[in-house]
N, C-alpha and C. Protein backbone atom coordinates (compact mmCIF):
# COMPACT_ATOMS: atom_id res chain seq x y z
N UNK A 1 146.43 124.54 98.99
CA UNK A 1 146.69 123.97 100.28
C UNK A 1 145.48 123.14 100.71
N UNK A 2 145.77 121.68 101.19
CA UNK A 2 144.31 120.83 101.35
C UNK A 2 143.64 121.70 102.96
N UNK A 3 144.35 122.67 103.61
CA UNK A 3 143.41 123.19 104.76
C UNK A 3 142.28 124.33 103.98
N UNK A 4 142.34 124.56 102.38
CA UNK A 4 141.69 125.50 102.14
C UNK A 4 140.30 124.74 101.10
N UNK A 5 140.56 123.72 100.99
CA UNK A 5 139.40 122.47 100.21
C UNK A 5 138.63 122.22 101.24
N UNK A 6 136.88 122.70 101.39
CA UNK A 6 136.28 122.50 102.12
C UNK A 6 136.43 120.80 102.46
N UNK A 7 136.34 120.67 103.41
CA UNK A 7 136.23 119.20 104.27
C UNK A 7 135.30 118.15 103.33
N UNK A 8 134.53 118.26 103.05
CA UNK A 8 133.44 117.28 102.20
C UNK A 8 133.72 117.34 100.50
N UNK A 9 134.56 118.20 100.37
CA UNK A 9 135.23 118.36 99.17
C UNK A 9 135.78 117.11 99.16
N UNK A 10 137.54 117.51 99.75
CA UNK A 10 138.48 116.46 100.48
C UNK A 10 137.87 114.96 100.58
N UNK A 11 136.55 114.78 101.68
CA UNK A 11 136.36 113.37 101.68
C UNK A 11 135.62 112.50 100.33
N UNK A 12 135.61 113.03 99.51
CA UNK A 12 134.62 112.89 98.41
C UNK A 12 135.73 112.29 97.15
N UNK A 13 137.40 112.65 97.63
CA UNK A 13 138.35 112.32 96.40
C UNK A 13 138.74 110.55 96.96
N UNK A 14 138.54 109.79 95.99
CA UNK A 14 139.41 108.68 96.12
C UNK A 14 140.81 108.19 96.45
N UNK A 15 141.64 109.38 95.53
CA UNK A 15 143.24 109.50 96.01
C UNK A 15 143.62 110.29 95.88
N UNK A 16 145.22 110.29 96.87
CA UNK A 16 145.42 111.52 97.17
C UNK A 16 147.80 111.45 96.97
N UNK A 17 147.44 112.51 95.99
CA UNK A 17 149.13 112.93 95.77
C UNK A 17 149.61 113.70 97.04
N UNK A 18 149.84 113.59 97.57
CA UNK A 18 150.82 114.97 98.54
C UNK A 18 151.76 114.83 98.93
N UNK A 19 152.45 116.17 98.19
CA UNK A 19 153.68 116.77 98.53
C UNK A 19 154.31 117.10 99.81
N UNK A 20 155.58 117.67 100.00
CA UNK A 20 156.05 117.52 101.21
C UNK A 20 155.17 119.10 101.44
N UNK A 21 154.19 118.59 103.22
CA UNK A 21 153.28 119.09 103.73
C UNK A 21 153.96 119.77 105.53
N UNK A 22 154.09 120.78 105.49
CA UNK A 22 155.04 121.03 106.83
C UNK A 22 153.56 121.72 108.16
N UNK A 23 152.99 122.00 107.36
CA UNK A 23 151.96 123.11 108.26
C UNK A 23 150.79 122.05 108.17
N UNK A 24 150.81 121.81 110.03
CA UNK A 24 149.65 120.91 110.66
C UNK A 24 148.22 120.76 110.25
N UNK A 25 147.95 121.87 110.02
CA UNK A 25 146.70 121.90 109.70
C UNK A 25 146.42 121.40 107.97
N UNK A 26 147.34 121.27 107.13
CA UNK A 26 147.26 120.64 105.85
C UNK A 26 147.48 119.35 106.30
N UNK A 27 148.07 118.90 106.58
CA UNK A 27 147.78 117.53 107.41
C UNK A 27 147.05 117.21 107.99
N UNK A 28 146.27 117.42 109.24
CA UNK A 28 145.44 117.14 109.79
C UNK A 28 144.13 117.16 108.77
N UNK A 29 144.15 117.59 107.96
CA UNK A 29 143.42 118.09 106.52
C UNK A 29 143.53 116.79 105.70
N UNK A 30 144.46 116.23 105.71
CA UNK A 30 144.64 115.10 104.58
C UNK A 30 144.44 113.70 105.17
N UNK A 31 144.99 114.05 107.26
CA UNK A 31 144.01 113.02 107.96
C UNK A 31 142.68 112.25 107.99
N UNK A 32 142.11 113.72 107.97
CA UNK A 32 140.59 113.34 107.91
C UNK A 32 139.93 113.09 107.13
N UNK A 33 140.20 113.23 106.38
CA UNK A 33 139.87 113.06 104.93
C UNK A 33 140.27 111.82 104.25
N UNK A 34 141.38 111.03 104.44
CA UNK A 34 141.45 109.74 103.83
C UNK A 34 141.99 109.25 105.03
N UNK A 35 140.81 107.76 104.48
CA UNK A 35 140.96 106.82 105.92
C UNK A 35 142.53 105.73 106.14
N UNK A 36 142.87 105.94 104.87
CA UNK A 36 144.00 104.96 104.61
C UNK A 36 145.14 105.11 105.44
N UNK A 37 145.28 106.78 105.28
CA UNK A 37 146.43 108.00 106.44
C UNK A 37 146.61 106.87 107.42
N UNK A 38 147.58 107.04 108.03
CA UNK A 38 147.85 106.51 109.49
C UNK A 38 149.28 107.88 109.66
N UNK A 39 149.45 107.86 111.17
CA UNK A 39 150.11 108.46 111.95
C UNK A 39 151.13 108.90 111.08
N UNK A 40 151.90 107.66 110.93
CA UNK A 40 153.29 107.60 110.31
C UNK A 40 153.70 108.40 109.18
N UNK A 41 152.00 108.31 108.45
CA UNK A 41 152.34 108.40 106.79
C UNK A 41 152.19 109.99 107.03
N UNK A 42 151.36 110.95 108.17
CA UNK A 42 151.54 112.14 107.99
C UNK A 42 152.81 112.51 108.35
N UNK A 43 153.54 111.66 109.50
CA UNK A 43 154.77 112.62 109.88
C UNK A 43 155.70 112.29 108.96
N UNK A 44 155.73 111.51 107.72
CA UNK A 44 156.50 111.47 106.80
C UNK A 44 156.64 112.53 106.14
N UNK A 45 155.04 113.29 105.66
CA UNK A 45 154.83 113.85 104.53
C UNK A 45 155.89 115.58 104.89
N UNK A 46 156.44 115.77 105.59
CA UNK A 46 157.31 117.02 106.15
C UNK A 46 158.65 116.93 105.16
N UNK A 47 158.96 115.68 105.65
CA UNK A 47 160.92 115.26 105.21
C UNK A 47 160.64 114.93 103.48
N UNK A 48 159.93 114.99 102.72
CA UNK A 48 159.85 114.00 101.38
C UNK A 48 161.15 115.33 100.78
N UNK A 49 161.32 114.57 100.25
CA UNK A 49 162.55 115.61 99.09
C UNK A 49 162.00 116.00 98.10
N UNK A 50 162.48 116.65 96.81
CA UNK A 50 162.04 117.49 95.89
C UNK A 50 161.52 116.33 95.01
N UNK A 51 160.77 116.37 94.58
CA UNK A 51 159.79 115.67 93.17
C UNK A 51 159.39 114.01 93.84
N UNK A 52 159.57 114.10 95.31
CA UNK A 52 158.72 113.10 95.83
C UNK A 52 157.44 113.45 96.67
N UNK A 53 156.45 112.39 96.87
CA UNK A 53 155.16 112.21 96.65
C UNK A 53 154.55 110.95 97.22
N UNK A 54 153.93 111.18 98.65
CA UNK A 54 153.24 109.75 99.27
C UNK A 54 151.51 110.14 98.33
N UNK A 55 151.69 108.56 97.81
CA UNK A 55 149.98 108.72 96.86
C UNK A 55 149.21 107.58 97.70
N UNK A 56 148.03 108.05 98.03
CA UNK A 56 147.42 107.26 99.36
C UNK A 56 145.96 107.19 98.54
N UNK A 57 145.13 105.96 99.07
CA UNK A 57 143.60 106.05 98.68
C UNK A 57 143.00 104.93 99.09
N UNK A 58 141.88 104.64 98.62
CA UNK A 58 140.74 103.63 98.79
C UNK A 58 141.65 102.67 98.01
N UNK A 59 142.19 102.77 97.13
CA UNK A 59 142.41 101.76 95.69
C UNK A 59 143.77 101.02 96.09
N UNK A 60 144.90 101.73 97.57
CA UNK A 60 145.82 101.64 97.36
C UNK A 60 146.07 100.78 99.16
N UNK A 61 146.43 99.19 98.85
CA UNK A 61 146.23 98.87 100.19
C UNK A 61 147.52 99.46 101.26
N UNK A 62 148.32 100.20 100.72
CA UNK A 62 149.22 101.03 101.71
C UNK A 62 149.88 102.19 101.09
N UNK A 63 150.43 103.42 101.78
CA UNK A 63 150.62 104.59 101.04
C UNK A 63 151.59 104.11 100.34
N UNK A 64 152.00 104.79 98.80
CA UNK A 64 153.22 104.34 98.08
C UNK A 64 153.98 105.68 98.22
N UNK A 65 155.38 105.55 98.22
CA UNK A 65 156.05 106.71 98.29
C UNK A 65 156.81 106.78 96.23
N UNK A 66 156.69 107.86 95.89
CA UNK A 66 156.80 107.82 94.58
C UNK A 66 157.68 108.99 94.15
N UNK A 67 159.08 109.16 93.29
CA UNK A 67 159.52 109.74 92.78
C UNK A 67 159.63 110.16 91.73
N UNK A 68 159.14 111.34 91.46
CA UNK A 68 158.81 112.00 89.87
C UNK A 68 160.40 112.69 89.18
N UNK A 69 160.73 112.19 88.18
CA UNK A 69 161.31 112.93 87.49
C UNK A 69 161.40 114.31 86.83
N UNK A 70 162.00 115.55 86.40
CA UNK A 70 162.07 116.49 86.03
C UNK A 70 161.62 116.28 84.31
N UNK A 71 160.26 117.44 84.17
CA UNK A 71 160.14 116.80 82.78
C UNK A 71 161.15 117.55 81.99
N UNK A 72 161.04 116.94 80.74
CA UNK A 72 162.09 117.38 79.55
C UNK A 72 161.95 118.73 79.06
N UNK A 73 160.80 119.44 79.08
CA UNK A 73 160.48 121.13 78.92
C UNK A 73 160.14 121.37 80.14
N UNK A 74 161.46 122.38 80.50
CA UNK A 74 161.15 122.90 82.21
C UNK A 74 159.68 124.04 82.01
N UNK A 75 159.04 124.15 82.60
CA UNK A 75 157.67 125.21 82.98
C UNK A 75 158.14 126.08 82.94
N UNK A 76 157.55 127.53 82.04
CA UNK A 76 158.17 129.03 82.92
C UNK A 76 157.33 128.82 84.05
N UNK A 77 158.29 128.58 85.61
CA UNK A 77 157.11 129.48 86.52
C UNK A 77 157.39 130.57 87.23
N UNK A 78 158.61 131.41 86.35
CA UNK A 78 158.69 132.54 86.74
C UNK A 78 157.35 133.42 87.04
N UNK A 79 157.79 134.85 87.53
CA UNK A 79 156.34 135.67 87.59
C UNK A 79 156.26 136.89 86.09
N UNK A 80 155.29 136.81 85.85
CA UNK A 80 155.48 137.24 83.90
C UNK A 80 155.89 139.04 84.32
N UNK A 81 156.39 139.46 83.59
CA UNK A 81 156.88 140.73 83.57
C UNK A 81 155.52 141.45 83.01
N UNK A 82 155.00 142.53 83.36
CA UNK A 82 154.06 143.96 83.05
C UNK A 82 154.71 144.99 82.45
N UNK A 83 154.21 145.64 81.06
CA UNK A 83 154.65 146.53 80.76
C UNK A 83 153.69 147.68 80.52
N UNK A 84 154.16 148.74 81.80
CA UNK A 84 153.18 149.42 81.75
C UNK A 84 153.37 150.61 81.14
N UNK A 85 152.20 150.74 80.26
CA UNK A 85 152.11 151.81 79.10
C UNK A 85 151.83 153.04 80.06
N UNK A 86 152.60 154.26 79.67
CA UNK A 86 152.23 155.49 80.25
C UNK A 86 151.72 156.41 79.12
């Protein structure tokens, strides 16, 4: 979560991926931290749909909104099963 990246961390990255962001303070987090942000582009970042992505930075003269595809080998990100020896 960018509210848990110390602040000088944050201002120190060039660009920035973020996902759909609902809790203020990760926003206000991604505010301050890149100057490019404007108003708009945080109250966007709530509504984005699944495998979309506003990518914002120094490099980028306005936020791009970007849709990622599902890769071809899904991830386990199940939670791994324990087998506990007695």
């Amino acid at each position: 979560m960018p509210r848990d990246i110390p602040k000088g961390t944050l201002s120190q990255m060039g660009a920035f991926i973020a996902h759909s962001l609902i809790n203020f303070n990760d926003k206000e987090a991604i505010g301050s931290a890149c100057s490019t942000v404007n108003k708009n582009t945080l109250d966007f970042l709530p509504i984005l749909g699944e495998g979309e992505a506003v990518v914002t930075g120094v490099d980028f003269p306005m936020p791009i909104i970007m849709k990622f595809e599902k890769p071809i080998e899904q991830p386990n990100s199940g939670t791994p099963k324990l087998n506990i020896i007695e």
